[in-house]
Each structure stands twice: as C-alpha cells, then as structure tokens.
N, C-alpha and C. Protein backbone atom coordinates (compact mmCIF):
# COMPACT_ATOMS: atom_id res chain seq x y z
N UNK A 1 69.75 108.09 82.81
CA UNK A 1 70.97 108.20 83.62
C UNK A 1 72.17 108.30 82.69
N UNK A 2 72.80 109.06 82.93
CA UNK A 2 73.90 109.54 81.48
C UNK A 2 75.11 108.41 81.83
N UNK A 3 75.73 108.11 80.98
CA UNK A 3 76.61 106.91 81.01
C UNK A 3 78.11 107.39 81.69
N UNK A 4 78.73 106.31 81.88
CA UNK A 4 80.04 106.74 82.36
C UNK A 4 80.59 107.40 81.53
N UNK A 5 81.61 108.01 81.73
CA UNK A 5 82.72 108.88 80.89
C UNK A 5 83.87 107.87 80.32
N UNK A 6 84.03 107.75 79.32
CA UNK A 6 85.10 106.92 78.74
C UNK A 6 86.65 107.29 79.32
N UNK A 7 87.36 106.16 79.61
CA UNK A 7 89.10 106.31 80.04
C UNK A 7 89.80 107.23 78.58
N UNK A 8 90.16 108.15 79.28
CA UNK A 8 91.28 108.15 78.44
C UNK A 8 92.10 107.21 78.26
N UNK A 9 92.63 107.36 77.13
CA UNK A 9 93.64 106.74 76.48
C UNK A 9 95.12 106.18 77.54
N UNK A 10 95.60 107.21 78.31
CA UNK A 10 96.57 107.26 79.36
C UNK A 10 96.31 106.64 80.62
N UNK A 11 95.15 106.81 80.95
CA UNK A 11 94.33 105.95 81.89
C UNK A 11 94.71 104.59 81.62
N UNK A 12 93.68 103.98 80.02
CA UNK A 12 93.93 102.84 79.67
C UNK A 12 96.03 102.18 79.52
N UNK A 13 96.69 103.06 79.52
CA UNK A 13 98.10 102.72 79.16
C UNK A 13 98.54 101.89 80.23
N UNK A 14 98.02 103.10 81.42
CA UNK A 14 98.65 102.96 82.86
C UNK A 14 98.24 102.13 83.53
N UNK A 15 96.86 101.15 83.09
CA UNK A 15 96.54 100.19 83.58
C UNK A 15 97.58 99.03 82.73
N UNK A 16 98.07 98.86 81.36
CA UNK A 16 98.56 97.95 81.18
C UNK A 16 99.65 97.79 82.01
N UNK A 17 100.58 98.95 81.73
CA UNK A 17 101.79 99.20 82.66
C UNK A 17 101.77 98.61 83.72
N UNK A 18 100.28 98.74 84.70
CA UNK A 18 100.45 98.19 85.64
C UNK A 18 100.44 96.34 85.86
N UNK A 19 99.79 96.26 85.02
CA UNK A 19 99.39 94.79 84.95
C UNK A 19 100.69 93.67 84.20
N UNK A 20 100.90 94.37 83.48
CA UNK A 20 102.52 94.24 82.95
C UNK A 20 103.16 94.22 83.83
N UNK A 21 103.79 95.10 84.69
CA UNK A 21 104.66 95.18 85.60
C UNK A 21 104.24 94.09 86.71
N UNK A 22 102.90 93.65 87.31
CA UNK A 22 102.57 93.04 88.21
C UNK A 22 102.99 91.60 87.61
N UNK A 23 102.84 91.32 86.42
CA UNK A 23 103.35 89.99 86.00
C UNK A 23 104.42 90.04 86.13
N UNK A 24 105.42 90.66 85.66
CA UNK A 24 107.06 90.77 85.79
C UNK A 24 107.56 90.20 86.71
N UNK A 25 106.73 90.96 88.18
CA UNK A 25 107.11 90.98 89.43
C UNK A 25 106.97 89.13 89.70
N UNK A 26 105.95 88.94 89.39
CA UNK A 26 105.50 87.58 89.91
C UNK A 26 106.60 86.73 89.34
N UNK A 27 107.08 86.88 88.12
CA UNK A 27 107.86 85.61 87.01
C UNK A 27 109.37 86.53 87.57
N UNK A 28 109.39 87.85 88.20
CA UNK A 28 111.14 87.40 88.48
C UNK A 28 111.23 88.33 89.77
N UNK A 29 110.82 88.54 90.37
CA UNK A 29 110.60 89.31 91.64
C UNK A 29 110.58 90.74 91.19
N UNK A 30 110.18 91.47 92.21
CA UNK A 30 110.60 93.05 91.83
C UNK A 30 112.03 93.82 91.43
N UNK A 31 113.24 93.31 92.60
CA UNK A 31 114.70 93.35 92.58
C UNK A 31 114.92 92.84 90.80
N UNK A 32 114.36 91.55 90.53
CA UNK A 32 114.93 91.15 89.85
C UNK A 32 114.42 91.89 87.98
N UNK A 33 113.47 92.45 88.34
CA UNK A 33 112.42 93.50 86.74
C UNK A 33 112.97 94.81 86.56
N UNK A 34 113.57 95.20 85.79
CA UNK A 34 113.93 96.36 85.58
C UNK A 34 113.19 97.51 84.96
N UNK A 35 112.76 98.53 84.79
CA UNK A 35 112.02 99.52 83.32
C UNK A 35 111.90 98.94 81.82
N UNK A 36 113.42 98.23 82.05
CA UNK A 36 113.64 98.34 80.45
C UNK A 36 112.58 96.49 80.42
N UNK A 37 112.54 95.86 81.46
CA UNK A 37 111.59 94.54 81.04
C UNK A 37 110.29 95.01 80.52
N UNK A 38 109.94 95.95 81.54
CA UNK A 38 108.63 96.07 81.50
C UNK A 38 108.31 96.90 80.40
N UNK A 39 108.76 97.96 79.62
CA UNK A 39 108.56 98.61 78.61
C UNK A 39 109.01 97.32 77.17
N UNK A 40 110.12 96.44 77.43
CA UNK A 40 109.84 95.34 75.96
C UNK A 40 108.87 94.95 76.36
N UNK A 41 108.13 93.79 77.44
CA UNK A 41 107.16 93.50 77.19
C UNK A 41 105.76 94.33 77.07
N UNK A 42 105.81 95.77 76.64
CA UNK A 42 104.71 96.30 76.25
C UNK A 42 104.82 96.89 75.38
N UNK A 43 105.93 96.47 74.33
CA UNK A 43 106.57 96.72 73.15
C UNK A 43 106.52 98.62 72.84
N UNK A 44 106.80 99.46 74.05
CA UNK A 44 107.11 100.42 73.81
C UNK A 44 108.52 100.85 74.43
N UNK A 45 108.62 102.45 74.31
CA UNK A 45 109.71 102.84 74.30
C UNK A 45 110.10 103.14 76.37
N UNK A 46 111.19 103.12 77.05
CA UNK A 46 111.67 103.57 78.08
C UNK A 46 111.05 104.84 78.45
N UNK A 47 111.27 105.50 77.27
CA UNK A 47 111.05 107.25 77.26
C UNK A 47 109.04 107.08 77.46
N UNK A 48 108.63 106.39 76.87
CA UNK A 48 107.39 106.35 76.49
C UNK A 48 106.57 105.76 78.03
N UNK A 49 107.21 105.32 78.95
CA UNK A 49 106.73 104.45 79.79
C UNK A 49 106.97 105.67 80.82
N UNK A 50 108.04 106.11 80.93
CA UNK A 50 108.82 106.94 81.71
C UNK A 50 107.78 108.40 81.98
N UNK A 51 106.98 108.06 81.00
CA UNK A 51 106.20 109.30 80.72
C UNK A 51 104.86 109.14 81.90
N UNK A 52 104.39 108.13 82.14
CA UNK A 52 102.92 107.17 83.08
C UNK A 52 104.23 107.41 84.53
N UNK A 53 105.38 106.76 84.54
CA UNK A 53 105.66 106.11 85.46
C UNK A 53 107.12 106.87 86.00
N UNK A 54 107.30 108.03 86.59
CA UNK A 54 108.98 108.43 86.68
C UNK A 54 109.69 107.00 87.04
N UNK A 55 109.65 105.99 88.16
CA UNK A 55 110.35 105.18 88.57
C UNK A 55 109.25 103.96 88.53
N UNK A 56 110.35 102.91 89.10
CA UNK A 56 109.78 101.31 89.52
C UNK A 56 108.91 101.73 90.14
N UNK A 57 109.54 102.60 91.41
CA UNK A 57 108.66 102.61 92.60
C UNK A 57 107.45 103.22 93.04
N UNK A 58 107.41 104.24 91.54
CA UNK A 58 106.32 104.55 91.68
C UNK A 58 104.91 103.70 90.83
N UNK A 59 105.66 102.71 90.36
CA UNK A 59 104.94 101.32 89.60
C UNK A 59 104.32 100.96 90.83
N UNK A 60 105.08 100.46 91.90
CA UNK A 60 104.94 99.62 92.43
C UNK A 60 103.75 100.00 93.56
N UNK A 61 103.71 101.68 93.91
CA UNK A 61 103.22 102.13 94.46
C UNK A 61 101.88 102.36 94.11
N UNK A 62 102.13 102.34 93.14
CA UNK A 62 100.50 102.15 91.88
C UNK A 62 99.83 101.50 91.98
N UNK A 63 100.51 99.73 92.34
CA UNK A 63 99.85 98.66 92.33
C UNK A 63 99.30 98.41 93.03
N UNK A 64 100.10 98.88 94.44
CA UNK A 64 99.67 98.62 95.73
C UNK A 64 98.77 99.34 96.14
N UNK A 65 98.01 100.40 95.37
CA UNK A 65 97.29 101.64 96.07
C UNK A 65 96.15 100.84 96.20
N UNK A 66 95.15 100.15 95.33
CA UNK A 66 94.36 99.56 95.88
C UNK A 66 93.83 99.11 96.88
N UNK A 67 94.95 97.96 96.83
CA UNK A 67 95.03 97.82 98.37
C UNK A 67 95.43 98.58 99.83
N UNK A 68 95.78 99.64 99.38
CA UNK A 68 95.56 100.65 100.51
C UNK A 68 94.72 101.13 100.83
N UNK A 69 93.76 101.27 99.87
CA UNK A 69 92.87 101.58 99.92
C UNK A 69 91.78 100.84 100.56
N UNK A 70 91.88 99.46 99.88
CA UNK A 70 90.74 98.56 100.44
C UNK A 70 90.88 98.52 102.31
N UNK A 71 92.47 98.48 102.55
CA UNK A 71 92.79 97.88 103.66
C UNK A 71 92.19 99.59 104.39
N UNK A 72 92.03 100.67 104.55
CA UNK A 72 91.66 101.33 104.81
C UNK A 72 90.12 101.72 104.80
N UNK A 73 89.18 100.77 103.92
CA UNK A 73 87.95 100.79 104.42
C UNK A 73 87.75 99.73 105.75
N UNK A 74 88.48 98.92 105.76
CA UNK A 74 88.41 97.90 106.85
C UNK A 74 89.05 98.90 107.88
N UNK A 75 90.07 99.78 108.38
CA UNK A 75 90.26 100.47 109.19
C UNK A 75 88.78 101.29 109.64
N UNK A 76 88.44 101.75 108.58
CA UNK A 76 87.25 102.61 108.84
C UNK A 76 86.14 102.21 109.79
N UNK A 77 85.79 100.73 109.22
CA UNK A 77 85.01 99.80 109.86
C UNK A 77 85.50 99.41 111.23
N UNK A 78 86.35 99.49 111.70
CA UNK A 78 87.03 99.50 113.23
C UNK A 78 86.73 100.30 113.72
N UNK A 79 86.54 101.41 113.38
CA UNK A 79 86.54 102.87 114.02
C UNK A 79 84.63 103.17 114.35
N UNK A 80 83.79 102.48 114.06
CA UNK A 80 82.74 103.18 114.30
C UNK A 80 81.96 103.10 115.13
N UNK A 81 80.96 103.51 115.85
CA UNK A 81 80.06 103.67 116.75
C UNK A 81 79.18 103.58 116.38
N UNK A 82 78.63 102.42 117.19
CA UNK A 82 78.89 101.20 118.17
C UNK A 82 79.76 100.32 117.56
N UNK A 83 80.48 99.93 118.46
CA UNK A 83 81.65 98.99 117.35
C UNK A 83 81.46 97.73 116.53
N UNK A 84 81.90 97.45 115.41
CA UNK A 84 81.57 96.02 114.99
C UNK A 84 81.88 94.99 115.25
N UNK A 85 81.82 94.22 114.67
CA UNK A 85 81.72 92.53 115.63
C UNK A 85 83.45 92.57 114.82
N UNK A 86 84.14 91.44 116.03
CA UNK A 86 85.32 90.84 115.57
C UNK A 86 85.43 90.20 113.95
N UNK A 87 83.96 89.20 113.59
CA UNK A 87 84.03 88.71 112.79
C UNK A 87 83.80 89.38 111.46
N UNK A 88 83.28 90.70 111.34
CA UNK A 88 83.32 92.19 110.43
C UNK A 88 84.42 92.23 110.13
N UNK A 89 85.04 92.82 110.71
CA UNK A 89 86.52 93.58 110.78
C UNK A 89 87.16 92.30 110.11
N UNK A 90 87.64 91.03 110.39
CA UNK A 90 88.67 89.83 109.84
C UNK A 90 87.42 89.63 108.68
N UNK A 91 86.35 89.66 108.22
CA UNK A 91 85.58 89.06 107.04
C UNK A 91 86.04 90.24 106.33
N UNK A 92 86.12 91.48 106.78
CA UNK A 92 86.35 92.79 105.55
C UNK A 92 88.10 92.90 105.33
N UNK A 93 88.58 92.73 106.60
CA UNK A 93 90.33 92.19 105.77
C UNK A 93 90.23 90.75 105.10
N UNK A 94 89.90 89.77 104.96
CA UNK A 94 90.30 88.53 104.43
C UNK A 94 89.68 89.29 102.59
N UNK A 95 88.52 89.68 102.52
CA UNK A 95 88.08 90.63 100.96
C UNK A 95 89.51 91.27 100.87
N UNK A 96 89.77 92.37 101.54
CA UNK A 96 90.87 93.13 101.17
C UNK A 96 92.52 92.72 100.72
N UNK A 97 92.50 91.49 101.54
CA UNK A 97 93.65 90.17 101.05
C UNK A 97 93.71 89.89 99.98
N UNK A 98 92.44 88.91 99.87
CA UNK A 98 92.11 88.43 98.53
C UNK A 98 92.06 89.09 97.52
N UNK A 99 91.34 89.94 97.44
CA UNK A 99 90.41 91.15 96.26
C UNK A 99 92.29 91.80 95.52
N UNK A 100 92.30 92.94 96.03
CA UNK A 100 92.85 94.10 95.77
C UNK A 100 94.68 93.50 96.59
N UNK A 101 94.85 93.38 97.56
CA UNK A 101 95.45 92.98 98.36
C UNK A 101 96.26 91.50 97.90
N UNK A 102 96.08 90.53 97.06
CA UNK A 102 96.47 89.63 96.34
C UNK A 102 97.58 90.11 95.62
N UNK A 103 97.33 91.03 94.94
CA UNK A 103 98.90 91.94 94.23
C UNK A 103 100.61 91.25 95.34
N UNK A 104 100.01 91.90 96.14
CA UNK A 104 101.35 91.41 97.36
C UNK A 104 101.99 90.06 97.46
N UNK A 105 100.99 89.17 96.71
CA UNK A 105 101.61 87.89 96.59
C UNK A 105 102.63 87.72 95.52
N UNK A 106 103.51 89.11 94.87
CA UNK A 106 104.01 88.93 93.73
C UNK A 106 105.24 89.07 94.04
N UNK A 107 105.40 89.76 96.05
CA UNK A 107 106.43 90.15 96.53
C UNK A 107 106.85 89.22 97.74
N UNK A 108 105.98 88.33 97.58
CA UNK A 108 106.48 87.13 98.87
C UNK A 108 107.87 86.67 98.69
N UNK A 109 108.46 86.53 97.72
CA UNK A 109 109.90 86.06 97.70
C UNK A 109 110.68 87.53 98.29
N UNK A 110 109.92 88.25 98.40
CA UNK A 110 111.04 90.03 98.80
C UNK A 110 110.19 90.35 99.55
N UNK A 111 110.63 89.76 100.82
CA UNK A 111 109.72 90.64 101.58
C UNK A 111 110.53 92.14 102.30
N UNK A 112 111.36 92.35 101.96
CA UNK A 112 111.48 93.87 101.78
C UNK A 112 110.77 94.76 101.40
N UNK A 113 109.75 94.35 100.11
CA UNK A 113 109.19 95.32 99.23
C UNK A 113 107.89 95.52 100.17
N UNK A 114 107.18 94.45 100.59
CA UNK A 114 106.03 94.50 101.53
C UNK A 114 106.45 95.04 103.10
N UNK A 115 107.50 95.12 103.76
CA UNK A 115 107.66 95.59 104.56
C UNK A 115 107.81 97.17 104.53
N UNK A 116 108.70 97.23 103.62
CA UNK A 116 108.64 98.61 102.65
C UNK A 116 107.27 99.89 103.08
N UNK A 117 106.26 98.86 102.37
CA UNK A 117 105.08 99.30 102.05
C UNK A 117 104.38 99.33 103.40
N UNK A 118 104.28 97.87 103.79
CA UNK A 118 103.23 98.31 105.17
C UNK A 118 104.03 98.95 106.12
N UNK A 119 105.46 99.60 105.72
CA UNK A 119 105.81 100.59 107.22
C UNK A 119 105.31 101.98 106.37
N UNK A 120 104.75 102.15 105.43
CA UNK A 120 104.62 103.29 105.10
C UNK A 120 103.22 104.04 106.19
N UNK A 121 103.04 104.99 106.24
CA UNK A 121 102.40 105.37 107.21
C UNK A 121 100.77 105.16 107.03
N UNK A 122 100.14 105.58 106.06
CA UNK A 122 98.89 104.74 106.10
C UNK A 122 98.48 103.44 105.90
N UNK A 123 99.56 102.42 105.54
CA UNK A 123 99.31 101.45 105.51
C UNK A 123 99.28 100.67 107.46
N UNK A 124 100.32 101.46 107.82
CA UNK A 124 100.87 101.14 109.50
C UNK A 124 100.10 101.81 110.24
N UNK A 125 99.42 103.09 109.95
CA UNK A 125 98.15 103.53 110.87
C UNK A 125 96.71 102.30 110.57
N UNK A 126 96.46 101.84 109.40
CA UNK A 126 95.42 100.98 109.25
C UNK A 126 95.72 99.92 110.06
N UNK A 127 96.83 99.36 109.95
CA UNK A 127 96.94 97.81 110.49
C UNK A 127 96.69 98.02 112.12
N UNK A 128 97.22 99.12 112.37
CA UNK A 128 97.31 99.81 114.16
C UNK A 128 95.99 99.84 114.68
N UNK A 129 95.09 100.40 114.12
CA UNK A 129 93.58 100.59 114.32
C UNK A 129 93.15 99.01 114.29
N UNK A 130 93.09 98.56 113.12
CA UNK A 130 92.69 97.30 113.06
C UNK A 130 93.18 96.46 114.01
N UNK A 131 93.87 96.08 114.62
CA UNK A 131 94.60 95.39 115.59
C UNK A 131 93.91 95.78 117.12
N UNK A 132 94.01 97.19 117.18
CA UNK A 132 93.68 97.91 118.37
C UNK A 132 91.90 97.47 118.35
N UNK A 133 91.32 97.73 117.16
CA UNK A 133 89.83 97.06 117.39
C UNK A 133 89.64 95.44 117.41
N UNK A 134 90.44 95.38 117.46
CA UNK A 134 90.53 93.54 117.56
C UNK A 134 90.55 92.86 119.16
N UNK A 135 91.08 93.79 119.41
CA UNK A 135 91.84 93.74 120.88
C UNK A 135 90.85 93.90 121.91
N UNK A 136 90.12 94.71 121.10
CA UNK A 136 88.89 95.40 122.53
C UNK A 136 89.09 96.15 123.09
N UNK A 137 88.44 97.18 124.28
CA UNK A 137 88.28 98.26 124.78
C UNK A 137 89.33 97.42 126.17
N UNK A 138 90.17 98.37 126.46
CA UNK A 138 91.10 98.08 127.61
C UNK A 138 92.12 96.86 127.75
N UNK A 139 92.31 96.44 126.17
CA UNK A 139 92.77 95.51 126.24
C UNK A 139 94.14 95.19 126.93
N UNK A 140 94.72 93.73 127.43
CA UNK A 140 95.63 93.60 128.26
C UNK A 140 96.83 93.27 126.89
N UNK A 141 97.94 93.17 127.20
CA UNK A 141 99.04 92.78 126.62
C UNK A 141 98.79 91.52 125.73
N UNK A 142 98.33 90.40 126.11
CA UNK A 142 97.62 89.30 125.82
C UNK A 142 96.83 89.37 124.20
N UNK A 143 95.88 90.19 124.83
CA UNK A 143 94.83 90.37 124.02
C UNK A 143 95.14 91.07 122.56
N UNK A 144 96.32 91.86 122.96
CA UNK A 144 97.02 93.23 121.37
C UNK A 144 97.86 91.77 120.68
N UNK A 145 98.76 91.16 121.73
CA UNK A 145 99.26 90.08 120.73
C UNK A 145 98.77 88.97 120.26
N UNK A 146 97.45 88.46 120.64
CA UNK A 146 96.42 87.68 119.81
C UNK A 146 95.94 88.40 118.27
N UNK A 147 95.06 89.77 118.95
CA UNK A 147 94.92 90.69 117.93
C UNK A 147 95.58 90.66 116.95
N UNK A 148 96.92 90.99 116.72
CA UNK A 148 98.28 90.92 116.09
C UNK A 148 97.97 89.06 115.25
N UNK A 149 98.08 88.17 115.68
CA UNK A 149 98.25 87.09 115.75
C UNK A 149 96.74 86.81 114.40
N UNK A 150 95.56 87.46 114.74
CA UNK A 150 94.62 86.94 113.89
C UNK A 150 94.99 87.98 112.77
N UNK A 151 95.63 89.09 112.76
CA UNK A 151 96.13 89.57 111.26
C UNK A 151 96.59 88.73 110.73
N UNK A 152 97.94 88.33 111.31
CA UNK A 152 99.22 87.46 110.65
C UNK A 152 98.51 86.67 110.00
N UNK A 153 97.32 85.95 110.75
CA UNK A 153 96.60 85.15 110.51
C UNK A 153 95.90 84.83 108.76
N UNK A 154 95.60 86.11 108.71
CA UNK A 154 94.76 86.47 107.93
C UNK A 154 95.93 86.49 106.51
N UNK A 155 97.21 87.09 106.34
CA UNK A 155 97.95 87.71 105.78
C UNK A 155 98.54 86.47 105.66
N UNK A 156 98.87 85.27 106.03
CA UNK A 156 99.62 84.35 105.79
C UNK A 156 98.46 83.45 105.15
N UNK A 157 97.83 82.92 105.73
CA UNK A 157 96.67 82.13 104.66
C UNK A 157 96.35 82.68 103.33
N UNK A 158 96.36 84.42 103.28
CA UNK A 158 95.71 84.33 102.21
C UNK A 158 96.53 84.69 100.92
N UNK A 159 97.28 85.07 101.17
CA UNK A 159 99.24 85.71 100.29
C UNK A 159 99.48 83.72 100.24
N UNK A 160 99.62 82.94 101.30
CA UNK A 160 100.08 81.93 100.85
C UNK A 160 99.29 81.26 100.28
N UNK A 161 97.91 80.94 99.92
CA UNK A 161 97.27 80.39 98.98
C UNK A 161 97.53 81.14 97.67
N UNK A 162 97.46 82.43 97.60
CA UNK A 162 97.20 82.96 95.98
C UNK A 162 98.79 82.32 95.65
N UNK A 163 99.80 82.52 96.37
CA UNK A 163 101.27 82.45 95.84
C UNK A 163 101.01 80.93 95.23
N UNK A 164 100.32 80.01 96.59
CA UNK A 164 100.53 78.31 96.11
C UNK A 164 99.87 78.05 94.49
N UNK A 165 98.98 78.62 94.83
CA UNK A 165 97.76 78.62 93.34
C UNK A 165 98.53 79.17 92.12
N UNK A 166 99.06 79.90 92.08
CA UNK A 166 99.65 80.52 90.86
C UNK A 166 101.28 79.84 90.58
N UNK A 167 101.80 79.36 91.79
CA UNK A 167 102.55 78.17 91.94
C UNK A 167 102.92 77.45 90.92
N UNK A 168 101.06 76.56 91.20
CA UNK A 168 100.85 75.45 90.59
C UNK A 168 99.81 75.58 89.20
N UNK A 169 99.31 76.53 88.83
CA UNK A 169 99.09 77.03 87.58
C UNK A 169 99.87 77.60 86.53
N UNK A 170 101.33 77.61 87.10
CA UNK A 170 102.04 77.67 86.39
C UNK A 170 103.30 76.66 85.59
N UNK A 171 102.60 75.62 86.52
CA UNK A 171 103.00 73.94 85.87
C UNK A 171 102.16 73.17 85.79
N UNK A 172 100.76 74.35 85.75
CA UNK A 172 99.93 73.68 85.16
C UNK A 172 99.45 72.63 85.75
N UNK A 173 99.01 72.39 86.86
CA UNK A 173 98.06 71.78 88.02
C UNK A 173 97.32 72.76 88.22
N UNK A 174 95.98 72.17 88.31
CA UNK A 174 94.60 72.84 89.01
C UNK A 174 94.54 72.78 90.78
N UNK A 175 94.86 74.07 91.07
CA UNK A 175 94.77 73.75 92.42
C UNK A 175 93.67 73.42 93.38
N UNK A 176 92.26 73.29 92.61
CA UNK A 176 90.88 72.77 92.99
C UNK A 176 90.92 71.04 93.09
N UNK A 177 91.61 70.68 92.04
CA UNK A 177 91.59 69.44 91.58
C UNK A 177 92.46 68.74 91.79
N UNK A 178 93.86 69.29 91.70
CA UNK A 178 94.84 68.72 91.71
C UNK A 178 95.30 67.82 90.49
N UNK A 179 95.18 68.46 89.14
CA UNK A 179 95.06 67.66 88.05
C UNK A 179 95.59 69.06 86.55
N UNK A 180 95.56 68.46 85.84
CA UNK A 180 96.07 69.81 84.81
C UNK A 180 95.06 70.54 85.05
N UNK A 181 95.49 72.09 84.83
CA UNK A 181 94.39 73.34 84.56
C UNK A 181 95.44 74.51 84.94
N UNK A 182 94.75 75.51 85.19
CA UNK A 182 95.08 76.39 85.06
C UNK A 182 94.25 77.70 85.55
N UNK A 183 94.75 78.50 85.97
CA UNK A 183 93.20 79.75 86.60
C UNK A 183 92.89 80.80 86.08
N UNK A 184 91.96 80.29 85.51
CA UNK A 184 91.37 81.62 84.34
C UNK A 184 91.27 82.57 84.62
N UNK A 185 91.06 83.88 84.29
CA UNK A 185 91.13 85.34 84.23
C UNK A 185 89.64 85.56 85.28
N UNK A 186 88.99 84.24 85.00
CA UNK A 186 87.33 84.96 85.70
C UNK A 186 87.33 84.14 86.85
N UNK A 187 88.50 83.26 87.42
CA UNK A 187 88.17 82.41 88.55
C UNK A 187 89.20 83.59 89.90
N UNK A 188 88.64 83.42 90.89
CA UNK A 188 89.26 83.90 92.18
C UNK A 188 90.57 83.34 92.38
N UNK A 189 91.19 84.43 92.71
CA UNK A 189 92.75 83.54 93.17
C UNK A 189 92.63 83.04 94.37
N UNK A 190 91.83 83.51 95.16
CA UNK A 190 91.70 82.41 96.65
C UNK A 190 90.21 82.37 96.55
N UNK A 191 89.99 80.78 96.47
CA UNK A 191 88.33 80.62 96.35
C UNK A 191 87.68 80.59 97.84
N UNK A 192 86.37 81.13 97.60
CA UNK A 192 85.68 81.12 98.65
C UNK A 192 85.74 80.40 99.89
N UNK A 193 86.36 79.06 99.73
CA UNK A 193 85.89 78.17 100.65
C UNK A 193 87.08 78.20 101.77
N UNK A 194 88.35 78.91 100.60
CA UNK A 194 89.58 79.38 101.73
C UNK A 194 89.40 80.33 102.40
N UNK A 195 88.64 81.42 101.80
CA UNK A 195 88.30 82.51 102.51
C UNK A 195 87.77 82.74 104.00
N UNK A 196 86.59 81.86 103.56
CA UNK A 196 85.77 81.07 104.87
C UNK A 196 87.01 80.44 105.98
N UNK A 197 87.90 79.66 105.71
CA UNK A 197 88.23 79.13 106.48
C UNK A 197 89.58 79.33 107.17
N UNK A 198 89.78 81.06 106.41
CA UNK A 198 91.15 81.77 107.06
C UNK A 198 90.13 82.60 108.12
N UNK A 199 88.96 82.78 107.55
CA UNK A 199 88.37 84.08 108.45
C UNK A 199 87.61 83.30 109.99
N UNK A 200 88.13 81.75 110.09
CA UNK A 200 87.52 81.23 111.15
C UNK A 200 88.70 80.53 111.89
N UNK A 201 90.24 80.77 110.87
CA UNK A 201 91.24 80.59 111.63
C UNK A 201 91.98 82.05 112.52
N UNK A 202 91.83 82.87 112.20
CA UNK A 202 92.27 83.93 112.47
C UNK A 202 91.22 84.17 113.52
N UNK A 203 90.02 84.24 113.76
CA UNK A 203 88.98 83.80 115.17
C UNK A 203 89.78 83.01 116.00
N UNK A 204 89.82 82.12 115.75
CA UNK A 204 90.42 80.84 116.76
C UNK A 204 91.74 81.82 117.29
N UNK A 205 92.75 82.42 116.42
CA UNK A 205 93.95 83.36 117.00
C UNK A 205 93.76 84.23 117.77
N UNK A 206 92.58 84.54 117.69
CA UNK A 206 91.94 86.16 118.71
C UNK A 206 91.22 85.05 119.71
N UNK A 207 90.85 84.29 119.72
CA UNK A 207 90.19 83.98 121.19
C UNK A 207 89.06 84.50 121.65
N UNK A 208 88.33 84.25 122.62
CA UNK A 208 87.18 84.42 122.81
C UNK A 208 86.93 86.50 123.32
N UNK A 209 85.98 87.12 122.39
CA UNK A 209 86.00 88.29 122.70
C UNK A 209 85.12 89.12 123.75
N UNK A 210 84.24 88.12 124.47
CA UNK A 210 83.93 88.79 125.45
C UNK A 210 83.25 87.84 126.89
C-alpha cells in the first residue's frame, strides 16, 4: 500500500499559523490579536504570513473550517433514510463540539465572532436541518423550540467546559482533580464523562420523541 504523500512545506506553515493564531485568540480575544502578534510570535515576517493568510479573517475562517465541516457531517446524518435516532444526531454534535468545534471556545468572550460565523450560510443551513431533525416529522411550535433548546444545550455545556478547563489550566489547577496540573497536549479538552452527560442533558431539553 504506497504511503501517504508528505505536506508540503506551506501546508506545514499554515498549520502553525493556524495554531498560533488559535492561541492568540484564546490569551487576548480575536478583537484584541492583530497580524503583527501573530507573525512575532512565529518569529516571521508580516509580508511572510501575509503570503498563507491575506487577512485575520481569513485566519479565522481557517480555523473554523473544521468545524464546519464536522458540524456538517452531523447535518448529513439528519438527512437520511430512514431517519436516525435523536440520540445519533446530539452524540454526533456533542464529537463535533468537542473534537474540531472546541476552537470556538477561543471566541466565547466575542461572541460576535461566533455569531459571525454560525450566520454564515453553511454553518446556518446545518444547524436548520439539525434542529428540524430533532423536532420530528410535523413538528408543532413546541417541539422546533425544544429542538433549538437541546442544541443550545449541547453548545453551552460543551464551549463552557473546554473555556472552564483551560480557565483553570492556566493557573494551573487540574480540572479532573481540582489540584495543580495542567492539560496535556494528549488529554481531551472535554473528557468523556462530560460528553456523556451533555449528550443526556440536551435529551432531557428535547423531551420525549415519540
């Protein structure tokens, strides 16, 4: 089986860029990071960055693609025949939160930037579908704003744990323990056991489905 193809070089840049920039965001908001932060801390030039990235926004748009992406296989999964269970659809957004979708916790102090984004049109056709399959076939008024209600659901547990966790890893409390530590590069920013227990609160918000 022939091996993967190695990143280019530009590939590899544009991932620092990005990861760079995603820290920025977190330690001073987005409003508050300019080009010129993010190019000192990657000890290159404006011109040199400018080259991966015309603007912020297309940084920012970078970051977030992931998660457009992810949040768009969970649309997908709404959409199919025979339909899937309620608890599919909120178990494959609470992954897409967590996973890829965690980025967004860098913009909780601005929520401009996330509103921004989820009015953009595939992000606002996904959430629409998803909601609408939540809801059920003929659903009443009731039922779309429960629907609605186990997103929020989903989107507030899990943006507000990664935010709390990184919080408190950054004064250095373990948020498992509640004691010094810190969250390593290989630990989950929302551990499993929250996961589990946003994806059975956001149930309880939707109510009984049939």
């Amino acid at each position: 089986m022939p091996g993967r193809a190695p990143r280019s070089h530009a590939a590899d840049t544009r991932d620092r860029i990005l990861a760079v920039a995603v820290q920025l965001f977190n330690e001073r908001g987005y409003a508050g990071t300019s080009i010129r932060d993010i190019a000192q801390r990657l000890g290159m030039t404006k011109a040199a960055l400018y080259y991966h990235f015309a603007s912020k926004d297309m940084i920012l748009d970078a970051a977030v693609q992931p998660f457009v992406e992810a949040f768009g296989h969970v649309s997908d999964l709404s959409r199919v025949d025979p339909p899937v269970s309620a608890r599919s659809i909120i178990e494959g957004l609470v992954e897409a939160m967590a996973g890829p979708g965690a980025v967004l916790s860098a913009f909780v102090d601005d929520p401009s930037v996330i509103h921004r984004q989820v009015g953009k049109g595939d992000l606002a056709s996904h959430r629409d579908a998803i909601v609408i399959a939540l809801a059920g076939p003929e659903p009443t008024p009731s039922r779309i704003l429960r629907a609605r209600c186990a997103v929020g659901c989903v989107q507030a547990g899990i943006l507000g744990t990664a935010l709390e966790r990184r919080t408190l890893a950054a004064v250095g409390v373990d948020a498992a323990r509640g004691g010094p530590g810190e969250i390593g590069v290989d630990q989950p920013l929302v551990p499993e056991d929250v996961r589990r227990e946003v994806v059975e609160a956001a149930l309880d918000a939707l109510g009984p489905t049939g």
